[in-house]
PDB file of N, CA and C in Angstrom:
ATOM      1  N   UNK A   1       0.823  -1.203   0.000  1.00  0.00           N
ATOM      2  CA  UNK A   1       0.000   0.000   0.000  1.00  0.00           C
ATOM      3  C   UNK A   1       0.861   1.259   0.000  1.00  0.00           C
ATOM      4  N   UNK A   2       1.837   1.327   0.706  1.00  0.00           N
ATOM      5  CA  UNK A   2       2.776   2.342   0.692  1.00  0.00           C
ATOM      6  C   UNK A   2       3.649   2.595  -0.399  1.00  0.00           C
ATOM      7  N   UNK A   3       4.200   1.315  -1.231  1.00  0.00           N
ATOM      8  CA  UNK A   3       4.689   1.594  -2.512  1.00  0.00           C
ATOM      9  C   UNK A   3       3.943   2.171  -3.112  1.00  0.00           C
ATOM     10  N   UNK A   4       2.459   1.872  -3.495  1.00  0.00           N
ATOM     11  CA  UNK A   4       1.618   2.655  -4.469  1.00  0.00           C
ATOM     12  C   UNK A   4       1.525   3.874  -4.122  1.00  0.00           C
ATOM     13  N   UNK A   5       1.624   4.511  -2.770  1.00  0.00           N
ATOM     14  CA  UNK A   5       1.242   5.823  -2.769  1.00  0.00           C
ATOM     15  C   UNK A   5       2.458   6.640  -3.067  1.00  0.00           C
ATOM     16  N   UNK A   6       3.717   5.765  -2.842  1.00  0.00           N
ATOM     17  CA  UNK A   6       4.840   6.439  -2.717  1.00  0.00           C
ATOM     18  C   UNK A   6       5.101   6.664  -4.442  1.00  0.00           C
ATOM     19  N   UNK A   7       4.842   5.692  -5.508  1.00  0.00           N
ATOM     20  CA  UNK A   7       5.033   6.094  -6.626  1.00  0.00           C
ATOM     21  C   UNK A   7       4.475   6.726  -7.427  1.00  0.00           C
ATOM     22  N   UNK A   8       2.720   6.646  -7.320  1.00  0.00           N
ATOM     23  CA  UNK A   8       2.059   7.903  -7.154  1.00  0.00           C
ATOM     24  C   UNK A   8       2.300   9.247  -7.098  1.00  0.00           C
ATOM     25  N   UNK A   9       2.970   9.574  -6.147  1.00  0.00           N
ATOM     26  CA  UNK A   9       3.313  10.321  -5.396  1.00  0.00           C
ATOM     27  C   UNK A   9       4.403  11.351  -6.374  1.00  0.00           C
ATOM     28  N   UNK A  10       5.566  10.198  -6.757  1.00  0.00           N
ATOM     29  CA  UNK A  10       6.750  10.677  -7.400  1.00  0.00           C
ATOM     30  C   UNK A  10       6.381  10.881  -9.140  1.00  0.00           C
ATOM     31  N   UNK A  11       4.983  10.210  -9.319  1.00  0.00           N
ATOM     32  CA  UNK A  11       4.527  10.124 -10.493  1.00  0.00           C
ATOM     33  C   UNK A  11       3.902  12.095 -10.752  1.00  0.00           C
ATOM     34  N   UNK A  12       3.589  12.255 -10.003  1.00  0.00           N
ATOM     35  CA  UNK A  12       2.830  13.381  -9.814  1.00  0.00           C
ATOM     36  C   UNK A  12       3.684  14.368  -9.711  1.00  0.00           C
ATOM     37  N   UNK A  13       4.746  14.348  -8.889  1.00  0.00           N
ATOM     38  CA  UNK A  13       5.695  15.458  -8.530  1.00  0.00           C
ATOM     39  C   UNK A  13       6.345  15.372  -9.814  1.00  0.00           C
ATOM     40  N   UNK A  14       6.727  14.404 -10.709  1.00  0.00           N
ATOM     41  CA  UNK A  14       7.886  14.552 -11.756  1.00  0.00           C
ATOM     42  C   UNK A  14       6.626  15.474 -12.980  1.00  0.00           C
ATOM     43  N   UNK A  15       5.200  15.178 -12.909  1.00  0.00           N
ATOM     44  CA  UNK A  15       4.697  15.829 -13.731  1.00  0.00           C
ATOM     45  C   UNK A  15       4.869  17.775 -13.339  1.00  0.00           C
ATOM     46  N   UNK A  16       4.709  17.816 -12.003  1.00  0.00           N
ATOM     47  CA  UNK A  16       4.196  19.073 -11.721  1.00  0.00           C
ATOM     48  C   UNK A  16       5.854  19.554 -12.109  1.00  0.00           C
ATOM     49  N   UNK A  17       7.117  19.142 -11.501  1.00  0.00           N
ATOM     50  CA  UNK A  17       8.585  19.559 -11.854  1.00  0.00           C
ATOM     51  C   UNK A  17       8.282  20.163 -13.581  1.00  0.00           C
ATOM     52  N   UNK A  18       8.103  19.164 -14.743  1.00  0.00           N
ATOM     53  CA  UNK A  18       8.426  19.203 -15.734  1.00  0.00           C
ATOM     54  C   UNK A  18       7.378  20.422 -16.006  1.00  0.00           C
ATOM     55  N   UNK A  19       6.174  20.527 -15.542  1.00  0.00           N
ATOM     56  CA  UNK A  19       5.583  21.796 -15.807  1.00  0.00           C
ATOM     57  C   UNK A  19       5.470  22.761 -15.556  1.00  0.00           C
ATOM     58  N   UNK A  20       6.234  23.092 -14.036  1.00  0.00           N
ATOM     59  CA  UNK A  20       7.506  24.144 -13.736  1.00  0.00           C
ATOM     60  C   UNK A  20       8.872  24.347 -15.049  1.00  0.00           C
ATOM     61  N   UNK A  21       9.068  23.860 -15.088  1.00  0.00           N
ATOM     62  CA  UNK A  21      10.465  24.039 -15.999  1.00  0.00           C
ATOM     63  C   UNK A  21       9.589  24.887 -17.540  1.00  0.00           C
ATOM     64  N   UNK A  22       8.627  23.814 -18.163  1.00  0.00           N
ATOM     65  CA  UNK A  22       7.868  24.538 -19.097  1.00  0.00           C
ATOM     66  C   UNK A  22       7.696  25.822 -18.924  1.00  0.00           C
ATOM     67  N   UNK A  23       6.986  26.128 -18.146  1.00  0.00           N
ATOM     68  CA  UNK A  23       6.576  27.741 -17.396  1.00  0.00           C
ATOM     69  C   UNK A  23       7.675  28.201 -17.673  1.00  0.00           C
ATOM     70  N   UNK A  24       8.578  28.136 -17.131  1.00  0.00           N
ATOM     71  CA  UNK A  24      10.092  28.858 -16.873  1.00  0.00           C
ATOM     72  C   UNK A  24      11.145  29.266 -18.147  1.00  0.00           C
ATOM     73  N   UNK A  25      10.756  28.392 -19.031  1.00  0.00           N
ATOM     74  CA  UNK A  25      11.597  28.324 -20.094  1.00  0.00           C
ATOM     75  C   UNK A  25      10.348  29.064 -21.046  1.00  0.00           C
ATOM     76  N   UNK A  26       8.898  28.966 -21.014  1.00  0.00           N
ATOM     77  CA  UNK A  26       8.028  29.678 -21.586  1.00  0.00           C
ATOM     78  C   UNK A  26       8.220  31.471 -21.027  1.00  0.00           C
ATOM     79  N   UNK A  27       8.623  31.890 -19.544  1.00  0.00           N
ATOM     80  CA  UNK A  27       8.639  33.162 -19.238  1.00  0.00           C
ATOM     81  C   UNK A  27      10.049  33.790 -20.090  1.00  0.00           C
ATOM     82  N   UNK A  28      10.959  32.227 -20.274  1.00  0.00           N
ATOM     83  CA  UNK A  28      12.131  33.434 -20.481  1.00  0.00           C
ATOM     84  C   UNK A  28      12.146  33.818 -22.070  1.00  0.00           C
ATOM     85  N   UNK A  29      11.604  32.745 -22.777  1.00  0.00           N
ATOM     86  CA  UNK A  29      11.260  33.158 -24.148  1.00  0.00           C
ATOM     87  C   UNK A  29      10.405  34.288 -24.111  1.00  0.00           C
ATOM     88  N   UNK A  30       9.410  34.234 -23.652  1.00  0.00           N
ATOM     89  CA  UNK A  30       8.494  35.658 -23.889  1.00  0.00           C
ATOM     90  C   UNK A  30       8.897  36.942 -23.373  1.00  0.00           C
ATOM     91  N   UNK A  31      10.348  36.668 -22.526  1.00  0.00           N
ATOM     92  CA  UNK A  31      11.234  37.986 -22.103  1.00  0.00           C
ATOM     93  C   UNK A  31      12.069  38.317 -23.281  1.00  0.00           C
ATOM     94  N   UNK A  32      12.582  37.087 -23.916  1.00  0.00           N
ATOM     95  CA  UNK A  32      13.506  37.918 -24.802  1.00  0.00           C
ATOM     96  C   UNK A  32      12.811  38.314 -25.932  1.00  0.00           C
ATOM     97  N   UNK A  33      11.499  37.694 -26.443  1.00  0.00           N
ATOM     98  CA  UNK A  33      10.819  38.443 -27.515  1.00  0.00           C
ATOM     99  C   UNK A  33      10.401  39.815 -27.535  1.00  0.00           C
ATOM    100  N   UNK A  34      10.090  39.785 -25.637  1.00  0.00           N
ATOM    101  CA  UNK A  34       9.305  41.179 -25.306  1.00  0.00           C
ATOM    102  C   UNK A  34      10.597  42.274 -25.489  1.00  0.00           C
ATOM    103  N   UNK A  35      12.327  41.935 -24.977  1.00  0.00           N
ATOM    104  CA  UNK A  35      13.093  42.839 -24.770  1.00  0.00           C
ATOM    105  C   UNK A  35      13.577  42.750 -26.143  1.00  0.00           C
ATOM    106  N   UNK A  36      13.687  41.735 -26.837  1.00  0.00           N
ATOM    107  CA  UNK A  36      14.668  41.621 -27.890  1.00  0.00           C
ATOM    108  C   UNK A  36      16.378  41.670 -27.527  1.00  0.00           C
ATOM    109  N   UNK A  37      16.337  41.581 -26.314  1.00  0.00           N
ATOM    110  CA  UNK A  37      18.014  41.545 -25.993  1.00  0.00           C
ATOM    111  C   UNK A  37      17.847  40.164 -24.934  1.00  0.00           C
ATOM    112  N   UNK A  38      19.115  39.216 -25.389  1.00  0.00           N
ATOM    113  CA  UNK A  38      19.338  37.856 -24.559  1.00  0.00           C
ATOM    114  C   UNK A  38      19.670  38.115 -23.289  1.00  0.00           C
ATOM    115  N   UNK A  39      20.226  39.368 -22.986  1.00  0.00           N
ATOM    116  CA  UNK A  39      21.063  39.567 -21.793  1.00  0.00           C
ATOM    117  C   UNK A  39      20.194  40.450 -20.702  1.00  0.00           C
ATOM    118  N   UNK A  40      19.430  40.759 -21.164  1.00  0.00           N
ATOM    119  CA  UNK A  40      18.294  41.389 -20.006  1.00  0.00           C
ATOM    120  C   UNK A  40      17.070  41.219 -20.098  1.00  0.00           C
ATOM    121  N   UNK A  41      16.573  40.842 -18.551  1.00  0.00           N
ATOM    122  CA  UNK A  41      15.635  40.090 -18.158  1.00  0.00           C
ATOM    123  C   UNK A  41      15.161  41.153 -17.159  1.00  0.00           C
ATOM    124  N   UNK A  42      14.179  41.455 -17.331  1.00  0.00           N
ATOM    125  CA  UNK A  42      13.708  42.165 -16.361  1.00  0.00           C
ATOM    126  C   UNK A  42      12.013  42.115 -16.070  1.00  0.00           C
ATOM    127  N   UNK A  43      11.650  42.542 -14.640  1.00  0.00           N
ATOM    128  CA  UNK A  43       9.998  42.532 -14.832  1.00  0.00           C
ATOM    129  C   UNK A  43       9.159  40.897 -14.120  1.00  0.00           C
ATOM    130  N   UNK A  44       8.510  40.826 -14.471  1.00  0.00           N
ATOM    131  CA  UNK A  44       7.536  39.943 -13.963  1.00  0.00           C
ATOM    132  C   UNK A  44       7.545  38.302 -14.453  1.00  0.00           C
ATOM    133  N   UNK A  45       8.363  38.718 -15.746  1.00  0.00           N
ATOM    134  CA  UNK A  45       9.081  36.937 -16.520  1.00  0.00           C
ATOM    135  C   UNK A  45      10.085  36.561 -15.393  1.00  0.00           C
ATOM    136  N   UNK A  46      11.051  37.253 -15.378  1.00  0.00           N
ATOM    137  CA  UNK A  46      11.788  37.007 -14.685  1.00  0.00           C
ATOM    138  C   UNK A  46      11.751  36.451 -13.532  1.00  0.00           C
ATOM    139  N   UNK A  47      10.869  37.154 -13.011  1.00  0.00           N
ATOM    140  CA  UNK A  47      10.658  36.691 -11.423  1.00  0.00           C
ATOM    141  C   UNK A  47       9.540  35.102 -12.086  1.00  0.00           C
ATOM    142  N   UNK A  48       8.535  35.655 -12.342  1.00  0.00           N
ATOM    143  CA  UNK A  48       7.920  34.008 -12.829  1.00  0.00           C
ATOM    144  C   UNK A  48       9.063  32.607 -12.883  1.00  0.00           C
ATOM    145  N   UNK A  49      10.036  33.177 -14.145  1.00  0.00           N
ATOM    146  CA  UNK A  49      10.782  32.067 -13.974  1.00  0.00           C
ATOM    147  C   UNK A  49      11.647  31.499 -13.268  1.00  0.00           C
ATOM    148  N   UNK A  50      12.163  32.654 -12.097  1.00  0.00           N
ATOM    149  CA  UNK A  50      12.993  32.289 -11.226  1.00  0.00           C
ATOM    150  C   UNK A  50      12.212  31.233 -10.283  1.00  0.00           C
ATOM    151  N   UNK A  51      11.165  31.970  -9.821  1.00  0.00           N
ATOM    152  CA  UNK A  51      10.070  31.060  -9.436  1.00  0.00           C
ATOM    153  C   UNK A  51       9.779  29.422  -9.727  1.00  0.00           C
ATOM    154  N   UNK A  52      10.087  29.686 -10.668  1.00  0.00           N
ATOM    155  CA  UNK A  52       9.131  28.319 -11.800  1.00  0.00           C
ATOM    156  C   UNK A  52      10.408  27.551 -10.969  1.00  0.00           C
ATOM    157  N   UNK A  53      12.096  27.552 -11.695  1.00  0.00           N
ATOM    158  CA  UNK A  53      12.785  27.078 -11.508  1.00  0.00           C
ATOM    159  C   UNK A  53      13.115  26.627  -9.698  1.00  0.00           C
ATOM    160  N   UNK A  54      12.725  27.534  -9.186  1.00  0.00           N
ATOM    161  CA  UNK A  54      13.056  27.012  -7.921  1.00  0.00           C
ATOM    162  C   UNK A  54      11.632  26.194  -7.311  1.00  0.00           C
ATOM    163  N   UNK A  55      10.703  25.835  -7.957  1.00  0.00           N
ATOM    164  CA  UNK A  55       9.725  25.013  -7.496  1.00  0.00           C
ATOM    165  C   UNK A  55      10.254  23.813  -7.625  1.00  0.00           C
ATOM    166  N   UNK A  56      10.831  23.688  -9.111  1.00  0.00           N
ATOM    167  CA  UNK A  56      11.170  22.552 -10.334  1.00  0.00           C
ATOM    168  C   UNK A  56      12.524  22.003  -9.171  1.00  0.00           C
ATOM    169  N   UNK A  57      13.280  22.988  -8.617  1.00  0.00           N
ATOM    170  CA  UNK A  57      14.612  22.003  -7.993  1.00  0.00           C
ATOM    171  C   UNK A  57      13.572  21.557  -6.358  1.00  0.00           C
ATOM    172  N   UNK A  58      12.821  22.298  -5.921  1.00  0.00           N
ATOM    173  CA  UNK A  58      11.820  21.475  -4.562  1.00  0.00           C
ATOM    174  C   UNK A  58      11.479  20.333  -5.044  1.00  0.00           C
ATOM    175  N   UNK A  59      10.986  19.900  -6.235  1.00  0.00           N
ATOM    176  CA  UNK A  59      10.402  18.813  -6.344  1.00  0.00           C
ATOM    177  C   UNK A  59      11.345  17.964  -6.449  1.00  0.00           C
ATOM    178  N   UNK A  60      12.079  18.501  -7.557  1.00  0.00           N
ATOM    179  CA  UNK A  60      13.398  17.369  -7.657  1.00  0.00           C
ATOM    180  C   UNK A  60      14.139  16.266  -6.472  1.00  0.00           C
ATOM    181  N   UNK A  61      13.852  17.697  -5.278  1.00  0.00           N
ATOM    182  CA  UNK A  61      14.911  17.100  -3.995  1.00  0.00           C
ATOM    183  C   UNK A  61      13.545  16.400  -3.561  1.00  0.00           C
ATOM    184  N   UNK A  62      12.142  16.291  -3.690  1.00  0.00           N
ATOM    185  CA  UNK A  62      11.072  15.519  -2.865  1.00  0.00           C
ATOM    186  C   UNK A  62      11.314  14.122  -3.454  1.00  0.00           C
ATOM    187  N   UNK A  63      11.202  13.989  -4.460  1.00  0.00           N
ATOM    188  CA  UNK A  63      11.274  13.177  -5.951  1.00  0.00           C
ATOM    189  C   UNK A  63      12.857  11.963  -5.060  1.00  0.00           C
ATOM    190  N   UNK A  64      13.684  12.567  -5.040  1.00  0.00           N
ATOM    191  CA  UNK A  64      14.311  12.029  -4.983  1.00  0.00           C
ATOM    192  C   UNK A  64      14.625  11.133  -3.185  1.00  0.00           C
ATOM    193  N   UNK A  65      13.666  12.308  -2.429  1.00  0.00           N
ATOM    194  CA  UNK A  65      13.857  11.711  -1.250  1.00  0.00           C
ATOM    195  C   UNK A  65      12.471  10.240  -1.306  1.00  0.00           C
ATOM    196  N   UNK A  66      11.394  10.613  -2.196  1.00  0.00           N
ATOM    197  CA  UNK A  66      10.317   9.592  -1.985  1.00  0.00           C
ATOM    198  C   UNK A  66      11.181   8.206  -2.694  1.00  0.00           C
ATOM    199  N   UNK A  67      12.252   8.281  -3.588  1.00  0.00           N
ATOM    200  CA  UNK A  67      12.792   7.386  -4.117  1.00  0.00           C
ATOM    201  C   UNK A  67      13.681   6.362  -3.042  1.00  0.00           C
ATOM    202  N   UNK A  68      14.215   7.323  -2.195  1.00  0.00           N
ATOM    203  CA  UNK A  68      15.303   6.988  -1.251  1.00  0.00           C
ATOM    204  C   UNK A  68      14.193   5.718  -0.285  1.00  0.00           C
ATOM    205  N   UNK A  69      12.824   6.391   0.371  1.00  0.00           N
ATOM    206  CA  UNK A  69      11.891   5.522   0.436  1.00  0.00           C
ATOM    207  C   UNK A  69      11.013   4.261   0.164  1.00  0.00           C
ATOM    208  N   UNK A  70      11.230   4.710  -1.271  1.00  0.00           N
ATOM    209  CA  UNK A  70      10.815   3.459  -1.827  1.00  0.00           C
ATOM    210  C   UNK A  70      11.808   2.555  -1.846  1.00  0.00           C
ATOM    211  N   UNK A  71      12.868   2.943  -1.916  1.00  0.00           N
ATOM    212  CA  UNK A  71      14.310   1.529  -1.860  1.00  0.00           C
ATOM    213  C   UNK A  71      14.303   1.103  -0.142  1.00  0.00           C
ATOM    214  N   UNK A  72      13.655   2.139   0.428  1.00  0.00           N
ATOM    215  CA  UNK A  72      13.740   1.729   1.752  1.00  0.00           C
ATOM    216  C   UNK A  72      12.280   0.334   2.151  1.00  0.00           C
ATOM    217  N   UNK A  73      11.361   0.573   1.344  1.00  0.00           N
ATOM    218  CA  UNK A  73       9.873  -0.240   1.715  1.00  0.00           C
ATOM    219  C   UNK A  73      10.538  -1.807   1.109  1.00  0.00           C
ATOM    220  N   UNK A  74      10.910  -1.886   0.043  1.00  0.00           N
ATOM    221  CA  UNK A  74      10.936  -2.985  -0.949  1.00  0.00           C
ATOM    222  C   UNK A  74      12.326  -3.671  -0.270  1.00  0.00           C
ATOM    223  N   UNK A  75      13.140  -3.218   0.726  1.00  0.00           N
ATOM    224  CA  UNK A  75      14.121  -4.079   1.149  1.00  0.00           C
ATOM    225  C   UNK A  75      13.846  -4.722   2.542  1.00  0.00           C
TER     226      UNK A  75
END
């Protein structure tokens, strides 16, 4: 019962990660279209994607601790 919830679990977080990163890589494109310069980022993308990205590394480290778990149930 606990494996299923636990992979579940990591099933869900790797979706929500990858759709953080989308977001993030979607704010910074629509920064450089909006500025037309690669090198400045400014405004409300920015922060979005900084955002995005630091959700995307929370999950990563959950992701990886529910994994550490699951090697822990199955032994």
């Amino acid at each position: 019962m606990d494996r299923i919830k636990i992979k579940k679990g990591i099933k869900i977080r790797k979706y929500l990660m990858n759709g953080f990163i989308a977001i993030a890589l979607l704010c910074m494109l629509a920064d450089i279209l909006r500025t037309g310069n690669l090198f400045i980022h400014v405004g409300e993308f920015m922060i979005t994607s900084l955002l995005s990205f630091g959700f995307a590394i929370f999950f990563d480290g959950q992701i990886k601790k529910m994994r550490r778990q699951l090697r822990e149930c199955e032994e």
